[in-house]
Structures are given as C-alpha cells and as structure tokens.
PDB file of N, CA and C in Angstrom:
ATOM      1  N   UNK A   1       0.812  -1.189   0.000  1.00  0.00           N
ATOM      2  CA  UNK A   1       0.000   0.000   0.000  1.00  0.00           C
ATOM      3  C   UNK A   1       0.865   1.267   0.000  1.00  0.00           C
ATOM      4  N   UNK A   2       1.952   1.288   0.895  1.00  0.00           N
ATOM      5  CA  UNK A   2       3.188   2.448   0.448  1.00  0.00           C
ATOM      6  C   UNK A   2       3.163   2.741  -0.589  1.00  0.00           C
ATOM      7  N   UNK A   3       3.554   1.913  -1.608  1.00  0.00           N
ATOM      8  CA  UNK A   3       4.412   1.840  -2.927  1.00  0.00           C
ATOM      9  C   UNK A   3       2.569   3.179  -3.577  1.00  0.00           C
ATOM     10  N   UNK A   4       1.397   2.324  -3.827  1.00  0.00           N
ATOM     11  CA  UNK A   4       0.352   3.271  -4.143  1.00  0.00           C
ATOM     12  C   UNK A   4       0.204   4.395  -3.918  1.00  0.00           C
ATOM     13  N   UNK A   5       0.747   4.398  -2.439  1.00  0.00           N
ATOM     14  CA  UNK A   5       0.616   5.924  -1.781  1.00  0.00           C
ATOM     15  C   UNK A   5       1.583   7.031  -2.216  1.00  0.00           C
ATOM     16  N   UNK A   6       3.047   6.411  -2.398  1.00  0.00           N
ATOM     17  CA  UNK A   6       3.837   6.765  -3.164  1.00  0.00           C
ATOM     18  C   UNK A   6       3.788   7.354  -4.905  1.00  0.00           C
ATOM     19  N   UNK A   7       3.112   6.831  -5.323  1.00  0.00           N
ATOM     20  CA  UNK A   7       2.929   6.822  -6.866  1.00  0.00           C
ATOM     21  C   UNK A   7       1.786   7.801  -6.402  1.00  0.00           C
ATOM     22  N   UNK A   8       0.835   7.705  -5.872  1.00  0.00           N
ATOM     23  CA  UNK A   8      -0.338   8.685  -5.915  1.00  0.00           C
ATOM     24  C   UNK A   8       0.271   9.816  -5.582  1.00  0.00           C
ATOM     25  N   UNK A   9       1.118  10.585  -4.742  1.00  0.00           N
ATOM     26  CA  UNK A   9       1.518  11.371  -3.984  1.00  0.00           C
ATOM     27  C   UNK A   9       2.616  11.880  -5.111  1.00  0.00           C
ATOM     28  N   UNK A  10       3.197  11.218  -6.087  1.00  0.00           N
ATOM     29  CA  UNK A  10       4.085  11.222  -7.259  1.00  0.00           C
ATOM     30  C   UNK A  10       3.101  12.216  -8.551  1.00  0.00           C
ATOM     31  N   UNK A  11       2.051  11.359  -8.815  1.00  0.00           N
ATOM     32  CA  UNK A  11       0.839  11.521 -10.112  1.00  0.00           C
ATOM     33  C   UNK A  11       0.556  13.336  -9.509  1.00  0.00           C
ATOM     34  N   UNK A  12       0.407  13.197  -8.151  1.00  0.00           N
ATOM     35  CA  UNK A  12      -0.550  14.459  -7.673  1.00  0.00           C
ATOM     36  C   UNK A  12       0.593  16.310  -7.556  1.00  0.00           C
ATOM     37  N   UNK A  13       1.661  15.298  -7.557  1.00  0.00           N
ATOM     38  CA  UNK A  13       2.545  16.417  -7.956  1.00  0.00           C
ATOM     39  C   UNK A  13       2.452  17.110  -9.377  1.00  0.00           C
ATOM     40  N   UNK A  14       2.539  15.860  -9.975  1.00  0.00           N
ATOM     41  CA  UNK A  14       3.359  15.926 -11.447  1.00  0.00           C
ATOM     42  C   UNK A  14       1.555  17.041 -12.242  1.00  0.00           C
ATOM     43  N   UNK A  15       0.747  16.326 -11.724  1.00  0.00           N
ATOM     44  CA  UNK A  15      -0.562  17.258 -12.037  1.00  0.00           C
ATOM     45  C   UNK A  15      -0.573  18.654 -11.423  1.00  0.00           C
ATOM     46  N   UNK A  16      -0.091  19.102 -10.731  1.00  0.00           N
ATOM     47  CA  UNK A  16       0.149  20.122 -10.021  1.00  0.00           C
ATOM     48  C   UNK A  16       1.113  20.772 -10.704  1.00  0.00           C
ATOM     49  N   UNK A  17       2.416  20.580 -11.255  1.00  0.00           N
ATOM     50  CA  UNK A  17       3.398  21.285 -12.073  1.00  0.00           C
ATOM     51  C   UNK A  17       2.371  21.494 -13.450  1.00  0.00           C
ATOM     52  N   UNK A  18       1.745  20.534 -13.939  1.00  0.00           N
ATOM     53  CA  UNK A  18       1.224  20.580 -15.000  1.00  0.00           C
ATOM     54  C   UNK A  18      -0.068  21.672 -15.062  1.00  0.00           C
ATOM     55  N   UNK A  19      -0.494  21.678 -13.978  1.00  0.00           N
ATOM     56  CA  UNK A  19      -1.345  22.627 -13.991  1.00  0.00           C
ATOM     57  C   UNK A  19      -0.969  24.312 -13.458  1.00  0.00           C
ATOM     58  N   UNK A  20      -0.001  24.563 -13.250  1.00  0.00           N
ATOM     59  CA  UNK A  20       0.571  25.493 -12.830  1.00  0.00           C
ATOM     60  C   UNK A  20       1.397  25.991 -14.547  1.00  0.00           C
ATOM     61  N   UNK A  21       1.789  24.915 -15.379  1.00  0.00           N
ATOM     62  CA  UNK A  21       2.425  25.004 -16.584  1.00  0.00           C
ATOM     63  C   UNK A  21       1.076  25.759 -17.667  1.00  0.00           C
ATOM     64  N   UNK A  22      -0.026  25.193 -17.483  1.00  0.00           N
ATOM     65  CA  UNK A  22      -1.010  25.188 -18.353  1.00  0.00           C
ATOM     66  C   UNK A  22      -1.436  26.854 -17.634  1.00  0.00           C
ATOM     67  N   UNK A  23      -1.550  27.410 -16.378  1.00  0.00           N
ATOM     68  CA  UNK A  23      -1.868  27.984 -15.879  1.00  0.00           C
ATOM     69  C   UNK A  23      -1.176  29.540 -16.509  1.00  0.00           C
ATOM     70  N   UNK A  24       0.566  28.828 -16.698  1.00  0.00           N
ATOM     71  CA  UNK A  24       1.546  29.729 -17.486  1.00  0.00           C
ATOM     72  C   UNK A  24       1.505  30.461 -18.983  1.00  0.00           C
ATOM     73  N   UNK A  25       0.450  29.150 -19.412  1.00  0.00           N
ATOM     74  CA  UNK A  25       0.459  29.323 -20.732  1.00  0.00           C
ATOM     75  C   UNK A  25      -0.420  30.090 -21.339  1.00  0.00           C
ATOM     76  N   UNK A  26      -1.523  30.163 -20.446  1.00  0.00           N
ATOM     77  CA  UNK A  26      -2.912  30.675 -20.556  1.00  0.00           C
ATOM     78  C   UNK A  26      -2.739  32.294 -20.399  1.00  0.00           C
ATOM     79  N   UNK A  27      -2.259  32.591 -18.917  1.00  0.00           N
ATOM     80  CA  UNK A  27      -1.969  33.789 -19.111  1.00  0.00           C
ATOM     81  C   UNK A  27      -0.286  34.495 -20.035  1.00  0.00           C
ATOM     82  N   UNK A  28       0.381  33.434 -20.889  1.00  0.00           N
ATOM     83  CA  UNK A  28       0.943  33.947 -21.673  1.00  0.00           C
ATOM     84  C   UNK A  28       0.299  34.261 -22.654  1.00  0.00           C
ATOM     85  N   UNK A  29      -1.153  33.180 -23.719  1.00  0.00           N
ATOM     86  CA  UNK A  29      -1.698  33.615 -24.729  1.00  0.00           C
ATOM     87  C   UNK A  29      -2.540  34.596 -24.096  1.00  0.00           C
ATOM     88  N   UNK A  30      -3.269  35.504 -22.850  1.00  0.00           N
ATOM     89  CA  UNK A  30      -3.929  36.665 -22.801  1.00  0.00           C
ATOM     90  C   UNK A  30      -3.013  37.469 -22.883  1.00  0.00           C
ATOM     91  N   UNK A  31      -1.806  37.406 -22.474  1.00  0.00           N
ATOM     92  CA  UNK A  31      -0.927  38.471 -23.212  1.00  0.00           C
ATOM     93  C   UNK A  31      -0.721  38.625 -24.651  1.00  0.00           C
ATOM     94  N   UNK A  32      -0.584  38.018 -25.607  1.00  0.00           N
ATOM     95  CA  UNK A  32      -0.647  37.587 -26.944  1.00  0.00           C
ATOM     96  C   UNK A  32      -1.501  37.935 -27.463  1.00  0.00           C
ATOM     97  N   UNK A  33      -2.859  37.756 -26.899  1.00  0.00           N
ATOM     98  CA  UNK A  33      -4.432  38.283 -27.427  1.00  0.00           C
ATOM     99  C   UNK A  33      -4.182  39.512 -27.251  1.00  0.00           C
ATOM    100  N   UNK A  34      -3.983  40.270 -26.361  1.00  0.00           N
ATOM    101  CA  UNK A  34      -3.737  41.855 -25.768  1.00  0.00           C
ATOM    102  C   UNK A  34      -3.125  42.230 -26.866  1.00  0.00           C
ATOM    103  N   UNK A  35      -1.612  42.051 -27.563  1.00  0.00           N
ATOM    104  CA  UNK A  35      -0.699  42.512 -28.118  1.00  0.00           C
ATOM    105  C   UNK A  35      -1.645  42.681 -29.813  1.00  0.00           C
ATOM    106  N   UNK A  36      -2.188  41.396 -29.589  1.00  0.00           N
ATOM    107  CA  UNK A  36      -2.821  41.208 -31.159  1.00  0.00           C
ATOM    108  C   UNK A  36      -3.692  42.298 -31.627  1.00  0.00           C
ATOM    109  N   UNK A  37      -4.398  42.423 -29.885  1.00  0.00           N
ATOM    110  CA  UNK A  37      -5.907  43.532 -30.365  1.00  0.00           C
ATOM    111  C   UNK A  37      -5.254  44.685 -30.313  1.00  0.00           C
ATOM    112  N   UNK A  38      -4.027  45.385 -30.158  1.00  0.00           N
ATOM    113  CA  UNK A  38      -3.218  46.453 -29.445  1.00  0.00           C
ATOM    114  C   UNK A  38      -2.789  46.633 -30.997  1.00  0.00           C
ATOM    115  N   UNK A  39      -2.158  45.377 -32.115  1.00  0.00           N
ATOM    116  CA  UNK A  39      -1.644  45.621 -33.491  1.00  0.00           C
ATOM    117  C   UNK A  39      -2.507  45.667 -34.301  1.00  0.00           C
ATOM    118  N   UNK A  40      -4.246  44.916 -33.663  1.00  0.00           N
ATOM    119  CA  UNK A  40      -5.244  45.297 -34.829  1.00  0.00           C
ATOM    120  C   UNK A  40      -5.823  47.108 -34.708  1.00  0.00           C
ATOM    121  N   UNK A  41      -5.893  47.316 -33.669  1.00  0.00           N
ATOM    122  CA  UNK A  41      -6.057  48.729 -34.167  1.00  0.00           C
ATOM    123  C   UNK A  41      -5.373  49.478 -33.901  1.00  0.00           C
ATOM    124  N   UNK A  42      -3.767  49.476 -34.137  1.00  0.00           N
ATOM    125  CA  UNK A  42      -3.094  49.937 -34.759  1.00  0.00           C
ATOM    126  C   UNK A  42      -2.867  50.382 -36.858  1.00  0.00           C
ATOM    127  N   UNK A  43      -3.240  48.883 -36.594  1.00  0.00           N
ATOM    128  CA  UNK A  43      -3.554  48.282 -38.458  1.00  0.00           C
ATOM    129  C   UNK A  43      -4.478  49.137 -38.807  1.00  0.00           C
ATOM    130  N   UNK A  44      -5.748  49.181 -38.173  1.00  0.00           N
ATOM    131  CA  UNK A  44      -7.159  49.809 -38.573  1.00  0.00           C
ATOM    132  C   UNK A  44      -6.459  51.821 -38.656  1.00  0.00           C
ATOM    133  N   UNK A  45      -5.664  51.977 -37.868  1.00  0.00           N
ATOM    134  CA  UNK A  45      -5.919  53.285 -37.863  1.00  0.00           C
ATOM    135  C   UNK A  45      -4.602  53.925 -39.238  1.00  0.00           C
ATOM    136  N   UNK A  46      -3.829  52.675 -39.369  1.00  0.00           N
ATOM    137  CA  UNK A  46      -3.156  53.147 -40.548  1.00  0.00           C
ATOM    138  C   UNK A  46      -3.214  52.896 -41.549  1.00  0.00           C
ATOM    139  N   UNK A  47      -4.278  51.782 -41.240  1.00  0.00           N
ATOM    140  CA  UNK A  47      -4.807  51.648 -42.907  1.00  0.00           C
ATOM    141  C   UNK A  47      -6.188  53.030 -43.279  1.00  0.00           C
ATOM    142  N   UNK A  48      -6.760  53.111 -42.279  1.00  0.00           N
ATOM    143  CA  UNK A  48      -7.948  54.572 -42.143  1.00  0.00           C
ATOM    144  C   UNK A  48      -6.685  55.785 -42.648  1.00  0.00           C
ATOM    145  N   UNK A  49      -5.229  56.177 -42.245  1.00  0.00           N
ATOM    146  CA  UNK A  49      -4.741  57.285 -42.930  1.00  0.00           C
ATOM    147  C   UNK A  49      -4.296  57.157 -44.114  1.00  0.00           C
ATOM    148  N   UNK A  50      -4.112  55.222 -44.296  1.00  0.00           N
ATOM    149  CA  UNK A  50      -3.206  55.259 -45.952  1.00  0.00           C
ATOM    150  C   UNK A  50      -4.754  55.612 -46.928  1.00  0.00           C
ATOM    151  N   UNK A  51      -6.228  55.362 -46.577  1.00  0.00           N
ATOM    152  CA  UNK A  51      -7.149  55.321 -47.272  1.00  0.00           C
ATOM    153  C   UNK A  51      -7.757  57.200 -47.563  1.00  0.00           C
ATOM    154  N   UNK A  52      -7.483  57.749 -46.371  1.00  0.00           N
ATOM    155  CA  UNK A  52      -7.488  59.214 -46.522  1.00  0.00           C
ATOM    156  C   UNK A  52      -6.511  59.741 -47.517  1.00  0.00           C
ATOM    157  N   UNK A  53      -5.333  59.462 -47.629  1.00  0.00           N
ATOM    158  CA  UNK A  53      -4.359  59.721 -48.552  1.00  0.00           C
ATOM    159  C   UNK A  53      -4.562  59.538 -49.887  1.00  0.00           C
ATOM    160  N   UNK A  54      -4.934  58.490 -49.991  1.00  0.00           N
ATOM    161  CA  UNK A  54      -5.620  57.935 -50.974  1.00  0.00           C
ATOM    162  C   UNK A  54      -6.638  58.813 -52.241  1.00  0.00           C
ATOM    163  N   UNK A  55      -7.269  59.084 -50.981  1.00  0.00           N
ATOM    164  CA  UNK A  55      -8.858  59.903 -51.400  1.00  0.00           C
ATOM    165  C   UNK A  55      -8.351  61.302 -52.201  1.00  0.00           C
ATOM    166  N   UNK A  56      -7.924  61.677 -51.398  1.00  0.00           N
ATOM    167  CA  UNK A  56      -6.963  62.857 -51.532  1.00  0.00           C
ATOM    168  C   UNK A  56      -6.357  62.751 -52.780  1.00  0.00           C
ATOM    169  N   UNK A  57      -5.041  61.869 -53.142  1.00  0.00           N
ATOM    170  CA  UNK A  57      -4.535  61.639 -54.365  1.00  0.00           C
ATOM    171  C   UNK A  57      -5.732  61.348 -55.285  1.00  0.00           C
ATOM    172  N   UNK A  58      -6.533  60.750 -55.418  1.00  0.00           N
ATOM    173  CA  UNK A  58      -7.140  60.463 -56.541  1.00  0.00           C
ATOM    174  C   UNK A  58      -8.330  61.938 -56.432  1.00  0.00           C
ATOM    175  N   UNK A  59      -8.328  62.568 -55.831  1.00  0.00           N
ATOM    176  CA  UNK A  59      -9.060  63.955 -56.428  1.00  0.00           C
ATOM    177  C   UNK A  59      -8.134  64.799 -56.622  1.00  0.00           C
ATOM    178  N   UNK A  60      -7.112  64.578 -56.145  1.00  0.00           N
ATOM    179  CA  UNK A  60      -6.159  65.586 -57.284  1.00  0.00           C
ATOM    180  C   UNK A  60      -5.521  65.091 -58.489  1.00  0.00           C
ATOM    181  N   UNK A  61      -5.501  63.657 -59.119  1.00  0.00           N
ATOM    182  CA  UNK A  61      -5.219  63.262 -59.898  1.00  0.00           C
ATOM    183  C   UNK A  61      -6.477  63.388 -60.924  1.00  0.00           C
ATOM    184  N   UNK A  62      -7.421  63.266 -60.346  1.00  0.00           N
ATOM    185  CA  UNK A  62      -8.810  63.681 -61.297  1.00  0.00           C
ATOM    186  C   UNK A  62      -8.854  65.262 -61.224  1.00  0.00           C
ATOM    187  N   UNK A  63      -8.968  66.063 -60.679  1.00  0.00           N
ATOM    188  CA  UNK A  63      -8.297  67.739 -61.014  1.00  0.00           C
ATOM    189  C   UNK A  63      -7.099  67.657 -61.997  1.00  0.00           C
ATOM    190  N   UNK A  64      -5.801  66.979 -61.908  1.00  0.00           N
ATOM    191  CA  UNK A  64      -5.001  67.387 -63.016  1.00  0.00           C
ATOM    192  C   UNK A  64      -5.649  67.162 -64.123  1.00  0.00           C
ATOM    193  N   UNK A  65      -6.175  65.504 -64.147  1.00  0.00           N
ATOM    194  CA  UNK A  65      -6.730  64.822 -65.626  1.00  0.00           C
ATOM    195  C   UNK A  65      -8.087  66.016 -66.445  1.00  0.00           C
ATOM    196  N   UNK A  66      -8.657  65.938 -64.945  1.00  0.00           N
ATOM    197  CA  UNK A  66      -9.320  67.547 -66.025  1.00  0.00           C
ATOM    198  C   UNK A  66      -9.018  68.295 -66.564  1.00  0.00           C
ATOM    199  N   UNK A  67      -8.185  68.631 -66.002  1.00  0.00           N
ATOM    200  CA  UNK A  67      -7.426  70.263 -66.754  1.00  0.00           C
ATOM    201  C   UNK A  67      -6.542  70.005 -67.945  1.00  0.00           C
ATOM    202  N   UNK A  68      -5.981  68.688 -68.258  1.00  0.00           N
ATOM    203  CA  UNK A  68      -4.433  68.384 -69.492  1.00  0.00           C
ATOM    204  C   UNK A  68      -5.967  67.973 -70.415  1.00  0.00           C
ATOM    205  N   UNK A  69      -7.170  67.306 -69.597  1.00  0.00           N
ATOM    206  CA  UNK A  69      -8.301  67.091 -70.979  1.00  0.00           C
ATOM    207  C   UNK A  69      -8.676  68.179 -71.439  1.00  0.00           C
ATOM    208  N   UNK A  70      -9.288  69.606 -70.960  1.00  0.00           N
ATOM    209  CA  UNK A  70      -9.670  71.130 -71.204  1.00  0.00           C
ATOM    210  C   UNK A  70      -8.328  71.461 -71.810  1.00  0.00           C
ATOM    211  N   UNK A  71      -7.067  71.333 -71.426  1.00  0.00           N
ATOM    212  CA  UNK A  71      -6.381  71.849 -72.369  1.00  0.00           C
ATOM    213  C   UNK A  71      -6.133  71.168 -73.547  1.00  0.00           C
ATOM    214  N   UNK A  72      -5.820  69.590 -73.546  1.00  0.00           N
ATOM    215  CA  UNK A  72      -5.792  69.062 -75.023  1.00  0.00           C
ATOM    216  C   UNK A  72      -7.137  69.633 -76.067  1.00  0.00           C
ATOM    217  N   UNK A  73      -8.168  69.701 -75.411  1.00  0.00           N
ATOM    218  CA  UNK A  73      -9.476  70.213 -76.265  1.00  0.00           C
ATOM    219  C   UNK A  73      -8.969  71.035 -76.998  1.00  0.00           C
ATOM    220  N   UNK A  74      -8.766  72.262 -76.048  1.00  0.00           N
ATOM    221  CA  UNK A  74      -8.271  73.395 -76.670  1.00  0.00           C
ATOM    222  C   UNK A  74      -7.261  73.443 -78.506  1.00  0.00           C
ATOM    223  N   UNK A  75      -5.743  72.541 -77.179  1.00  0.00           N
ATOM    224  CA  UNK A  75      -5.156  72.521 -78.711  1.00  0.00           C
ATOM    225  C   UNK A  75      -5.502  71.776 -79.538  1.00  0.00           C
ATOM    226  N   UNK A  76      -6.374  70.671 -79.137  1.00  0.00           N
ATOM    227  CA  UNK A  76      -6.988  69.998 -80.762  1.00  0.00           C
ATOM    228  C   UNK A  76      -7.324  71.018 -81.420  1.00  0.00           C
ATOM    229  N   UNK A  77      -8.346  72.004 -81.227  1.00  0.00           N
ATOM    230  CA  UNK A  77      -9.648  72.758 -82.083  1.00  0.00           C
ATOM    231  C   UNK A  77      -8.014  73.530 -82.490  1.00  0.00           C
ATOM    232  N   UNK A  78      -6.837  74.215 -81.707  1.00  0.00           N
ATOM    233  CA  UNK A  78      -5.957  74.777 -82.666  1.00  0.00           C
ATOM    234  C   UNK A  78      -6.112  74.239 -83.917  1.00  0.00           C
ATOM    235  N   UNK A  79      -5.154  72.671 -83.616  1.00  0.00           N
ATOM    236  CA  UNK A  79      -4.283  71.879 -84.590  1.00  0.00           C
ATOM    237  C   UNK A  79      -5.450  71.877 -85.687  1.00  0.00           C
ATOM    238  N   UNK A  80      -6.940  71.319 -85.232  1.00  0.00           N
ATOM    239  CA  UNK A  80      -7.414  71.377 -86.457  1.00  0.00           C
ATOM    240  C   UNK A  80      -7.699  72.096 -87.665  1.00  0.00           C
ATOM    241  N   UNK A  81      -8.095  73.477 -86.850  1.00  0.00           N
ATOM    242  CA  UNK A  81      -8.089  74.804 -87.311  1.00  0.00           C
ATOM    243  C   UNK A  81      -6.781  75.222 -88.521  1.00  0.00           C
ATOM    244  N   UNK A  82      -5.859  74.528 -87.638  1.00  0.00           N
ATOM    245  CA  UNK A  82      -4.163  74.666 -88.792  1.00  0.00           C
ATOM    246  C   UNK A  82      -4.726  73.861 -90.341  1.00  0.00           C
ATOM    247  N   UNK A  83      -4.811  72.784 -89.990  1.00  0.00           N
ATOM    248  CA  UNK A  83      -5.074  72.089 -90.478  1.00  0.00           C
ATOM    249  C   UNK A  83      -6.322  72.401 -92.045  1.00  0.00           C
ATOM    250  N   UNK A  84      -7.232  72.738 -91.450  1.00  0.00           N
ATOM    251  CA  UNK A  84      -8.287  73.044 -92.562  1.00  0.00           C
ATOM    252  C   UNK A  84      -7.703  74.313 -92.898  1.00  0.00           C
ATOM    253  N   UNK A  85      -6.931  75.359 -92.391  1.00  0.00           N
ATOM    254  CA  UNK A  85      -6.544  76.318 -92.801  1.00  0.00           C
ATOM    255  C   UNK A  85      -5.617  75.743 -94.163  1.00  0.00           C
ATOM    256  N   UNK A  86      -4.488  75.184 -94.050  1.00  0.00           N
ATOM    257  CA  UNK A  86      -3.623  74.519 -95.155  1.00  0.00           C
ATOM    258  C   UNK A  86      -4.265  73.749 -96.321  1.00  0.00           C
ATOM    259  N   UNK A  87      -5.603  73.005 -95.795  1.00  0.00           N
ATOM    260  CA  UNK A  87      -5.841  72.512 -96.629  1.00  0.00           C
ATOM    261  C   UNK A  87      -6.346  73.604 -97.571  1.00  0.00           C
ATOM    262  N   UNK A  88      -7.483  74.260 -97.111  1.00  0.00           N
ATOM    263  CA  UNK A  88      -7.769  75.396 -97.567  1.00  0.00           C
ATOM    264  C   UNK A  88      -6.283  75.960 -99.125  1.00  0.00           C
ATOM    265  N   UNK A  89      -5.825  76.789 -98.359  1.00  0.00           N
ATOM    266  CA  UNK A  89      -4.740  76.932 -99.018  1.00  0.00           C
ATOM    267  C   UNK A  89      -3.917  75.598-100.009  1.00  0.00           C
ATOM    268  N   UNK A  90      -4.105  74.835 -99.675  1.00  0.00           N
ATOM    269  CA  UNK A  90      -3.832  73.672-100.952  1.00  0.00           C
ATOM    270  C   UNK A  90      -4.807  73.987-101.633  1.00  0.00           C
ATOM    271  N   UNK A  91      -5.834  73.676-102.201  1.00  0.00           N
ATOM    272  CA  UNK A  91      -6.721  73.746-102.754  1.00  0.00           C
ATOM    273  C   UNK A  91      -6.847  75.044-103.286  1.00  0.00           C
ATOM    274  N   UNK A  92      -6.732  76.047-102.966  1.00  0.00           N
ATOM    275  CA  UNK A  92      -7.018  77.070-103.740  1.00  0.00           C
ATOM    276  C   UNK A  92      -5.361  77.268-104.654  1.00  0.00           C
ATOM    277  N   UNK A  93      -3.829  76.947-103.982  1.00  0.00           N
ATOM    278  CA  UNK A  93      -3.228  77.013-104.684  1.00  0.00           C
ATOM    279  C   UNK A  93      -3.903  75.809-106.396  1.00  0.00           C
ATOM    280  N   UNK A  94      -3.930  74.449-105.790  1.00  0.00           N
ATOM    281  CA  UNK A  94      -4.158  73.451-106.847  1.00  0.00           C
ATOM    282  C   UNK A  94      -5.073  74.619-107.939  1.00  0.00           C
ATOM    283  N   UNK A  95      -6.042  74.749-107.658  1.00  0.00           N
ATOM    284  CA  UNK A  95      -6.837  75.616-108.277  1.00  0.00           C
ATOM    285  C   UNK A  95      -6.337  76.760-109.200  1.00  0.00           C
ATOM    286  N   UNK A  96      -5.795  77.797-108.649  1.00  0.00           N
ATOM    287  CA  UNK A  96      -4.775  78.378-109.332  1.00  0.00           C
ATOM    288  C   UNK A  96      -4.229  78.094-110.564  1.00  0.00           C
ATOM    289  N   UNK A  97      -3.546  76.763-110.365  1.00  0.00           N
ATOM    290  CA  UNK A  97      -2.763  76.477-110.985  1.00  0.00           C
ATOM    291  C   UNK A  97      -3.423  75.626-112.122  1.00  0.00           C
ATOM    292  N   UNK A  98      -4.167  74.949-111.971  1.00  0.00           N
ATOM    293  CA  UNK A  98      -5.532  75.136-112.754  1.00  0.00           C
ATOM    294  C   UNK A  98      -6.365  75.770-113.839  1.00  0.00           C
ATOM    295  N   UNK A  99      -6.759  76.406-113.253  1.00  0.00           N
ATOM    296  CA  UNK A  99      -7.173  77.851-114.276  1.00  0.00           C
ATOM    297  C   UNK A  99      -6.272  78.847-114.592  1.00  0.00           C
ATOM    298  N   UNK A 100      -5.175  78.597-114.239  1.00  0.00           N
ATOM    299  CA  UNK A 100      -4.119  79.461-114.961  1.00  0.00           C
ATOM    300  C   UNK A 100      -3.557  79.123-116.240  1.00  0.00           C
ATOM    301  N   UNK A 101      -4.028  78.149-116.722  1.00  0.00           N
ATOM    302  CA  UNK A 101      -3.377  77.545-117.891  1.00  0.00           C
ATOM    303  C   UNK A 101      -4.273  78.006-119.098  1.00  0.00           C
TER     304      UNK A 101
END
C-alpha cells in the first residue's frame, strides 16, 4: 500500500506542475491576445490614414486629368483649325494652278 501511496503522492505532484504550466500558458496567450488587439487597431488606424491619402490623391489626380483634358481640347480645335486652314490653301493654290493655264 506504500508503494500506491507513493505513486499517488508522485501523479498528484506531477498534475500540479502541470497545472501550474497550463496555468503559465494561458496567461501567456492573454498576453498575446492583448498585443494582437493592441496591433489590430493599430492596423485599422493606418490603414484609415493610408485610405485618406488615398482619397486625396485620386481627387487631385482627377483635377489634373481635367485640366491636361480642357487643355488638349483646346489645342486639338488649334491643330485642327491649322489644319483646314492649309488645306484650304492647298486647294485654292491646286486651283490656281488650274485655271491658270
């Protein structure tokens, strides 16, 4: 009956370290959880300024794109303007040259 009492008195330790281990571990992962929720909104608040930035760039990238489109308009109606102007002037030279004979 020793030897039982022995081994029981052995088991009741070894459950006792083990539960003191598990006890370790538990409040190591609530530290871990802490750190996690501490880097998620961290995450949240720099992904909220990279998305403000964001916003920002793309209305001033849509302000430039407006303005190089209002100005290409512009110089199209030039270029075209050149354009029918010369032809113009072809044509009346061809012509010319034409009825000059």
């Amino acid at each position: 009956m020793q030897k039982a009492a022995e081994r029981l008195a052995f088991v009741e330790g070894r459950v006792s370290e083990l539960s003191s281990a598990v006890d370790g571990l538990r409040h190591g992962i609530a530290g871990v959880d802490q750190r996690v929720a501490a880097l998620e909104v961290r995450m949240d608040q720099r992904f909220s300024t990279v998305d403000q930035r964001l916003a920002t760039l793309d209305a001033t990238m849509d302000r430039r794109f407006s303005e190089v489109d209002a100005k290409m308009s512009l110089e199209f109606l030039w270029m075209l303007g050149v354009q029918i102007t010369i032809f113009a002037a072809m044509i009346g030279t061809i012509l010319t040259a034409f009825f000059a004979r």
